[in-house]
Protein backbone atom coordinates (compact mmCIF):
# COMPACT_ATOMS: atom_id res chain seq x y z
CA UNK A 1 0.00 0.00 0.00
CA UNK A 2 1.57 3.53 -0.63
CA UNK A 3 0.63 6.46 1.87
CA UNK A 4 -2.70 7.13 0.73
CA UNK A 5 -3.68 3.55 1.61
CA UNK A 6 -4.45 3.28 -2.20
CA UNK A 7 -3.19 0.02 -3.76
CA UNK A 8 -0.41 0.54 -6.17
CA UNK A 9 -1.28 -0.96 -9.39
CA UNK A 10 1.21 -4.10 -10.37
CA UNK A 11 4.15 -2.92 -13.39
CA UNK A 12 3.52 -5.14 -16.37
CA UNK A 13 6.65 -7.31 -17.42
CA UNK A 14 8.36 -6.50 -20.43
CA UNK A 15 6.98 -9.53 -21.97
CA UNK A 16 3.34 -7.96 -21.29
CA UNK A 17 4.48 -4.58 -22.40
CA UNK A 18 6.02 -5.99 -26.01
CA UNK A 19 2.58 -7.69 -26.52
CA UNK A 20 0.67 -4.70 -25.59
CA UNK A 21 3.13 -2.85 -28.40
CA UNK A 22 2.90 -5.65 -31.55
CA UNK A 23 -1.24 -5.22 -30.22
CA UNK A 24 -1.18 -1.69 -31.00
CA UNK A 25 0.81 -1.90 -34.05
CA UNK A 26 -1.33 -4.44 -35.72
CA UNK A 27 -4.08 -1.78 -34.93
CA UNK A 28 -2.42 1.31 -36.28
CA UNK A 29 -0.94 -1.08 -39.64
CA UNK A 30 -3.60 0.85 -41.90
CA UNK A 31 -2.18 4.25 -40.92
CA UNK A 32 1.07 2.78 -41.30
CA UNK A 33 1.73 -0.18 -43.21
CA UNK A 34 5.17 -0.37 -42.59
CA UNK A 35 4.23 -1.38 -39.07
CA UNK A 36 3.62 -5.31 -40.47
CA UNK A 37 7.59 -5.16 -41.06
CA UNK A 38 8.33 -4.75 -36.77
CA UNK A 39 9.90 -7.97 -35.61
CA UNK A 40 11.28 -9.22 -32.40
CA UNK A 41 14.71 -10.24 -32.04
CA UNK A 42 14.62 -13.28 -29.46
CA UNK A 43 18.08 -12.82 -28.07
CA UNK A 44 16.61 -12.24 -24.04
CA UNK A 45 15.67 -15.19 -21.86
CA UNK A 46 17.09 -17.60 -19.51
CA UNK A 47 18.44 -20.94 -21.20
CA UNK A 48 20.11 -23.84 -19.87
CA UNK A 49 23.99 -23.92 -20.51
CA UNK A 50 24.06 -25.75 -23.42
CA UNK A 51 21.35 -24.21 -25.47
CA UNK A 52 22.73 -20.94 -24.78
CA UNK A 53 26.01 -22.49 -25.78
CA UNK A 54 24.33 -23.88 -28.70
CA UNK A 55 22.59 -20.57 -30.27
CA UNK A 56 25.77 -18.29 -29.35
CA UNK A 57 27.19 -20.71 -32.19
CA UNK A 58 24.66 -19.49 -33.99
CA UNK A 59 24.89 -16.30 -34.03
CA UNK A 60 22.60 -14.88 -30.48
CA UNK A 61 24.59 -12.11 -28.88
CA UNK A 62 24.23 -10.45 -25.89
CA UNK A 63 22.71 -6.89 -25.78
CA UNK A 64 20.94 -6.78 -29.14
CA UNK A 65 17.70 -4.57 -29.12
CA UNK A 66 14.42 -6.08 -28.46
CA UNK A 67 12.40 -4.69 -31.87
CA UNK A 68 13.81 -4.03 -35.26
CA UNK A 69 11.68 -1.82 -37.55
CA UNK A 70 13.62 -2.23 -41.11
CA UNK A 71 12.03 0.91 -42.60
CA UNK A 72 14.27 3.96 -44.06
CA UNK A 73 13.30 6.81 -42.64
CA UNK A 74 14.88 10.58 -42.57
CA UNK A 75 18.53 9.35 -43.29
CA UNK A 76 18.73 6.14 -41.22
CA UNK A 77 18.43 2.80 -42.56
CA UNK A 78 16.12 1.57 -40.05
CA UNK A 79 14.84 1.96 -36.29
CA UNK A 80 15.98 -0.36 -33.27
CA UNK A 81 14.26 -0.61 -29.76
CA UNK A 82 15.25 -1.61 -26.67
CA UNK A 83 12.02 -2.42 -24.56
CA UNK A 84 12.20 -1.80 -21.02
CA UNK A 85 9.09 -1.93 -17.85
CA UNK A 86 7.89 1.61 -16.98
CA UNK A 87 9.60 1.19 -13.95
CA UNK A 88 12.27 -1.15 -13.42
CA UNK A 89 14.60 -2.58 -15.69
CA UNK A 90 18.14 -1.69 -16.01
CA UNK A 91 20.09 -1.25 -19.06
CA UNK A 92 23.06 -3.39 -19.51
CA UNK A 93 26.37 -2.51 -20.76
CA UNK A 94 26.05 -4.48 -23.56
CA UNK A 95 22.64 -2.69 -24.84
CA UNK A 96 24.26 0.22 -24.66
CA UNK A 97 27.06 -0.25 -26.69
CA UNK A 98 24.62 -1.93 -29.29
CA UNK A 99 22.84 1.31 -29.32
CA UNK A 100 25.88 3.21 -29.78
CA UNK A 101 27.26 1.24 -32.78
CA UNK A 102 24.00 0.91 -34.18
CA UNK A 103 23.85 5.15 -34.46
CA UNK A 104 27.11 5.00 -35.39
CA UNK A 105 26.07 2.78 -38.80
CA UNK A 106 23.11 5.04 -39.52
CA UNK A 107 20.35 3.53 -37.95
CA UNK A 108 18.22 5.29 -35.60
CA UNK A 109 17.60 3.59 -32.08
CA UNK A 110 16.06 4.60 -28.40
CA UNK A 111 15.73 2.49 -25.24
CA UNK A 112 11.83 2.96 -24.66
CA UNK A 113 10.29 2.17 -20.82
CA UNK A 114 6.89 0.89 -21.34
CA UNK A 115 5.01 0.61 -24.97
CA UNK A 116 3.69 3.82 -25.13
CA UNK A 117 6.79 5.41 -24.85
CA UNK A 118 7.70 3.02 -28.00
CA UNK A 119 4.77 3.35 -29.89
CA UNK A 120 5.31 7.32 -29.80
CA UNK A 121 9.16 6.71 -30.72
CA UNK A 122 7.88 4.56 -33.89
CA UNK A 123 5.53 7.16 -34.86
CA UNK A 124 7.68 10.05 -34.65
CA UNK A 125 10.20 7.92 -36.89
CA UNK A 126 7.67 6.96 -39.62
CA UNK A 127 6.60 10.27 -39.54
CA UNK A 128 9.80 11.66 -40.85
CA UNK A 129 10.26 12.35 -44.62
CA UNK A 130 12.15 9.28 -46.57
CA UNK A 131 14.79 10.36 -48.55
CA UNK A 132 15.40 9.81 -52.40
C-alpha cells in the first residue's frame, strides 16, 4: 500500500508490455503499413547452458535490441528498440554499446520504458520524410 492507503497498481513485465506494443501496431498497420515489417529479435531469456552455448554458435549475442523496424526513414536505414518496464529494468552494458554502434552505422535507435513510450518513438520515426 503507498501512503494514501491506495493500492499501487502491479508494473507489467516487459513480456506484457512488447505484446501490448505488436497489439497496437497491428491496430495502427492501416495508418502505417510499414508497421507489419516490426519484428522481435529473441536474443533475451534464460536458457540452460548448453542451449545458450548452442545458439551463441549461432549467431545470439548479448545486448541486441528487443524490436527491429527495417524501414528507411529521414537518413537512417532503419529503427531499433530496446524495450524496457515503466519502472524497473536496467540497461546493460552491452545494450548500450549496441545502441551506440547501431547510431554510429546510420540507424536510428532509443531504449523505450513501457510501450507507449515506444509506440510514440515509432511514430515520430515513420513520420519523418524518406529520402530519395
Amino acid at each position: 500500500m503507498r501512503k494514501n492507503n491506495t493500492p499501487s497498481l502491479p508494473v507489467p513485465t516487459e513480456a506484457d508490455e512488447q505484446i501490448a506494443l505488436f497489439e497496437w501496431a497491428a491496430l495502427q498497420s492501416g495508418r502505417f503499413p510499414e508497421l507489419t515489417l516490426l519484428y522481435h529479435v529473441p536474443n533475451g531469456g534464460s536458457r540452460n547452458k548448453i542451449e545458450a552455448a548452442r545458439l551463441q554458435a549461432q549467431g545470439v549475442k548479448s545486448g541486441v535490441p528487443d524490436l527491429c523496424l527495417p524501414v528507411a526513414r529521414g537518413g537512417n536505414h532503419g529503427l531499433y528498440i530496446e524495450l524496457k518496464r515503466q519502472r524497473g529494468g536496467r540497461i546493460s552494458e552491452e545494450q548500450v554499446r549496441w545502441i551506440d554502434g547501431l547510431l554510429e552505422q546510420g540507424y536510428a535507435a532509443a531504449i523505450c520504458k513501457g510501450w507507449q513510450e515506444a509506440a510514440s518513438v515509432i511514430i515520430d520515426y515513420l513520420q519523418r520524410k524518406t529520402e530519395g
